[in-house]
C-alpha atoms as a PDB file:
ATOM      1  CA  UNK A   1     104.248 141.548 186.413  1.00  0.00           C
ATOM      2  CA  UNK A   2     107.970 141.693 184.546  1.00  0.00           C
ATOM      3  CA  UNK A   3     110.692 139.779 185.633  1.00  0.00           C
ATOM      4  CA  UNK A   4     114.254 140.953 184.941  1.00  0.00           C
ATOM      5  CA  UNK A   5     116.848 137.770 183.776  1.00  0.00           C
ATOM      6  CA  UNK A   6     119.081 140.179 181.347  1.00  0.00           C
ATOM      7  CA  UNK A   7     120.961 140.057 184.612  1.00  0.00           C
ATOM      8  CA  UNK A   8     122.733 136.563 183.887  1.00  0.00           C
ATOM      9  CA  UNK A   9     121.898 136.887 180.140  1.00  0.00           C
ATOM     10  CA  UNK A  10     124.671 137.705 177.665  1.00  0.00           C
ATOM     11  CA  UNK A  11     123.839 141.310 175.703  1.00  0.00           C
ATOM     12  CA  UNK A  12     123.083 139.923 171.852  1.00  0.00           C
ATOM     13  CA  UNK A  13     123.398 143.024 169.614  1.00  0.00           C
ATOM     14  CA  UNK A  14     121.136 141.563 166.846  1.00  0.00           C
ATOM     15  CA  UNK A  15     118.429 139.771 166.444  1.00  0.00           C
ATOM     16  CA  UNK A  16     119.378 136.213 166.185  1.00  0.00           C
ATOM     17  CA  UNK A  17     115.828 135.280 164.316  1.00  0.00           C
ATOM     18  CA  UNK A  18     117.226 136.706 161.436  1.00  0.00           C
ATOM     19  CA  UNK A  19     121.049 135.068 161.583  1.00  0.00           C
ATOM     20  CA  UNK A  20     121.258 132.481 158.806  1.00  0.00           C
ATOM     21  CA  UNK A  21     123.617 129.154 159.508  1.00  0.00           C
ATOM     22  CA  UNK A  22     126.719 129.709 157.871  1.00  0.00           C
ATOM     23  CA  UNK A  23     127.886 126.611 155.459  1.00  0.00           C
ATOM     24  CA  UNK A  24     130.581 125.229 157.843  1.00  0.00           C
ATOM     25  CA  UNK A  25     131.720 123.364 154.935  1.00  0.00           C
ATOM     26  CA  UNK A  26     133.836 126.502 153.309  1.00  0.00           C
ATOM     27  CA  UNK A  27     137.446 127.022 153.332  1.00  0.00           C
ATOM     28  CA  UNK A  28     136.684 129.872 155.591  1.00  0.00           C
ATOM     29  CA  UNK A  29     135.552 127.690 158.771  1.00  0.00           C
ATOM     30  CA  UNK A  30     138.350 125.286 157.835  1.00  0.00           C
ATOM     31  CA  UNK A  31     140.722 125.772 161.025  1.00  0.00           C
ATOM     32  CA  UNK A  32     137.282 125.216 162.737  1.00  0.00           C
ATOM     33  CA  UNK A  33     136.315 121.660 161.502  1.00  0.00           C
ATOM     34  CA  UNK A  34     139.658 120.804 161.106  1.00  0.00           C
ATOM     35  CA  UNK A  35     140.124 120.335 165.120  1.00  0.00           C
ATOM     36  CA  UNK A  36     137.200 117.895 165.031  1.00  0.00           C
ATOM     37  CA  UNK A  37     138.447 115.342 162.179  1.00  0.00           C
ATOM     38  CA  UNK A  38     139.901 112.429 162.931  1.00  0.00           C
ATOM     39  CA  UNK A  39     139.611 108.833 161.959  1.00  0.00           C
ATOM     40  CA  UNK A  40     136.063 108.467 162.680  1.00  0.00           C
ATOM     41  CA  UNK A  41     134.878 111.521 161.887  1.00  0.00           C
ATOM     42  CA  UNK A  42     135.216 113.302 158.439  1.00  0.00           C
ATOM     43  CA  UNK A  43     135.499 117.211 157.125  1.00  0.00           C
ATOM     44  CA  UNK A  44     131.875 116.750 156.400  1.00  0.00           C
ATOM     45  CA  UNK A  45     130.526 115.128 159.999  1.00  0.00           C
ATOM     46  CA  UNK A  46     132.797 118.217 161.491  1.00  0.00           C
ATOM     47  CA  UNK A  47     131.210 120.501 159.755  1.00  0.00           C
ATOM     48  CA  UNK A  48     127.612 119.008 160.812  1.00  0.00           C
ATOM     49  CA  UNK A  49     128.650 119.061 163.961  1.00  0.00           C
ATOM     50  CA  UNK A  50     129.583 122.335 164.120  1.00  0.00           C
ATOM     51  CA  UNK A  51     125.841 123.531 162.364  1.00  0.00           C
ATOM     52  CA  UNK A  52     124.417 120.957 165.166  1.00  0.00           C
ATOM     53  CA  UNK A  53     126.399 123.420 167.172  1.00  0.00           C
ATOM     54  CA  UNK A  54     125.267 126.934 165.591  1.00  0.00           C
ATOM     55  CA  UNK A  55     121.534 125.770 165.904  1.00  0.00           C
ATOM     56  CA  UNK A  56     122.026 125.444 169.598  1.00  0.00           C
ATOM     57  CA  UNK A  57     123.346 128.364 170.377  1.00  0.00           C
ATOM     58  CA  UNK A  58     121.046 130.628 167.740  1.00  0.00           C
ATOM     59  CA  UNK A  59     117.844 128.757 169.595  1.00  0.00           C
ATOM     60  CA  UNK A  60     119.539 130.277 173.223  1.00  0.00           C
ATOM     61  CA  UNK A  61     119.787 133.500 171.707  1.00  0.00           C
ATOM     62  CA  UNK A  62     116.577 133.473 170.424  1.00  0.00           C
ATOM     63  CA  UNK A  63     115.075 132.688 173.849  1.00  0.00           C
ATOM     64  CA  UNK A  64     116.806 135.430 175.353  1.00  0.00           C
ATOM     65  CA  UNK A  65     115.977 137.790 172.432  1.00  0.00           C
ATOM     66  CA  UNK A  66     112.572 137.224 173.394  1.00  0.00           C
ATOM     67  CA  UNK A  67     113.078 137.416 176.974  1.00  0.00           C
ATOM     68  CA  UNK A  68     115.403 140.744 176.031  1.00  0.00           C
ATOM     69  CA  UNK A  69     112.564 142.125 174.196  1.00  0.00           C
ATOM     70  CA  UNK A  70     109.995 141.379 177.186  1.00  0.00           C
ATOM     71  CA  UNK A  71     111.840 143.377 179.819  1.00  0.00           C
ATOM     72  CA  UNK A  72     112.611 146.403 177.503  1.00  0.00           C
ATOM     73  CA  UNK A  73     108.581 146.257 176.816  1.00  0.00           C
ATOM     74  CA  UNK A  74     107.934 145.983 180.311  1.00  0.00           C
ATOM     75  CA  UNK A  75     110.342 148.656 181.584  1.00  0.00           C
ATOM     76  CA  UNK A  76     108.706 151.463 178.937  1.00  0.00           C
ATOM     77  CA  UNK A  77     105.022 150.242 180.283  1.00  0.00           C
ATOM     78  CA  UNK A  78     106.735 150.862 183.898  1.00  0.00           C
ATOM     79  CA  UNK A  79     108.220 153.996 182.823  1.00  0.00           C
ATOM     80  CA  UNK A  80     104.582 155.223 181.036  1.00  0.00           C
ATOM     81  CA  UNK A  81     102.827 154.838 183.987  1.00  0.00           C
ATOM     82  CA  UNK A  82     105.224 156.459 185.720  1.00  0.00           C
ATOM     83  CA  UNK A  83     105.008 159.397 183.924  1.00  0.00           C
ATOM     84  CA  UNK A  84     101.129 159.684 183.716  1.00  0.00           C
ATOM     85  CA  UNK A  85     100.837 158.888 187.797  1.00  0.00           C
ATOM     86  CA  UNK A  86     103.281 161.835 187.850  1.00  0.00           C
ATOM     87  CA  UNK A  87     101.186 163.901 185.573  1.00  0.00           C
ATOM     88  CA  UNK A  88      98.022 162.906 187.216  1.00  0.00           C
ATOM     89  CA  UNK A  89      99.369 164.303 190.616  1.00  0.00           C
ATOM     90  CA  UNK A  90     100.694 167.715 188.932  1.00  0.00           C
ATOM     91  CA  UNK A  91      97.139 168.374 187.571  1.00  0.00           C
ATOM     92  CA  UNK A  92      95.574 167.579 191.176  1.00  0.00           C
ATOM     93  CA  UNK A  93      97.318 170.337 192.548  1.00  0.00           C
ATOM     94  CA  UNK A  94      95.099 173.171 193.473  1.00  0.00           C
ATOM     95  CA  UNK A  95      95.689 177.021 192.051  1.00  0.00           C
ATOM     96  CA  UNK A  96      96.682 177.970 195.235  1.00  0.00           C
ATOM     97  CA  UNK A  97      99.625 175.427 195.634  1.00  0.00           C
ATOM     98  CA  UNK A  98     100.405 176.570 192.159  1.00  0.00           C
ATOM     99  CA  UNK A  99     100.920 179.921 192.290  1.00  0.00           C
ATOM    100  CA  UNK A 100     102.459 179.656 196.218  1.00  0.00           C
ATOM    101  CA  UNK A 101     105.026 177.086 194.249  1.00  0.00           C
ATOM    102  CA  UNK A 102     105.602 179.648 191.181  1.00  0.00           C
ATOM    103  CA  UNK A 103     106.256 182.181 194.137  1.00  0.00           C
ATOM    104  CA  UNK A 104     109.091 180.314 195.465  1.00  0.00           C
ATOM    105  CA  UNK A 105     110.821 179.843 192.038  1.00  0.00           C
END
C-alpha cells in the first residue's frame, strides 16, 4: 500500500543524488562564510560549516527524492490497474449491451 508525504514535502526539481558539494571556500560563497567568521572561527571553519550544512540538507532531499520517486511509482501502478479493471469490465459486456449502447450514440 502507498502512502502520500509529498504533501508536507518541498517539490525538488532534480535529483539531489547527483548534486556535488560546492567548495564553500571560493570567492563566490564569500558573503556566505563571511557572516559566520569571527574570532573563534576562521574563513576556513565557515566554510566547513557551511559543507557540514550542504550535506544535511542534500541527505533530506535525498530522502524525499526517494520518497518522491515512491509515490509517483505507486500512483502509475494505481493508475495501471485502473485502466485494465476498466478494460476488463468493457470486454465483459455482452453483444447485446454493445450494440443497444452503439444505438444510443
Amino acid at each position: 500500500m502507498c502512502q502520500s508525504y509529498s504533501a508536507t514535502m518541498p517539490l525538488i526539481a532534480e535529483d539531489p543524488n547527483l548534486a556535488i558539494i560546492p567548495d564553500f571556500r571560493t570567492e563566490e560563497h564569500t558573503a556566505a562564510w563571511a557572516h559566520l567568521t569571527n574570532d573563534t572561527i576562521d574563513d576556513d571553519q565557515a566554510a566547513e560549516l557551511l559543507a557540514n550544512l550542504w550535506i544535511i540538507q542534500n541527505q533530506a532531499d535525498r530522502r524525499h527524492w526517494t520518497t518522491r520517486l515512491e509515490e509517483e511509482r505507486c500512483a502509475a501502478e494505481a493508475n495501471r490497474r485502473l485502466v485494465a479493471e476498466e478494460e476488463a469490465k468493457r470486454r465483459r459486456i455482452t453483444p447485446e449491451e454493445q450494440e443497444a449502447a452503439l444505438a444510443e450514440e
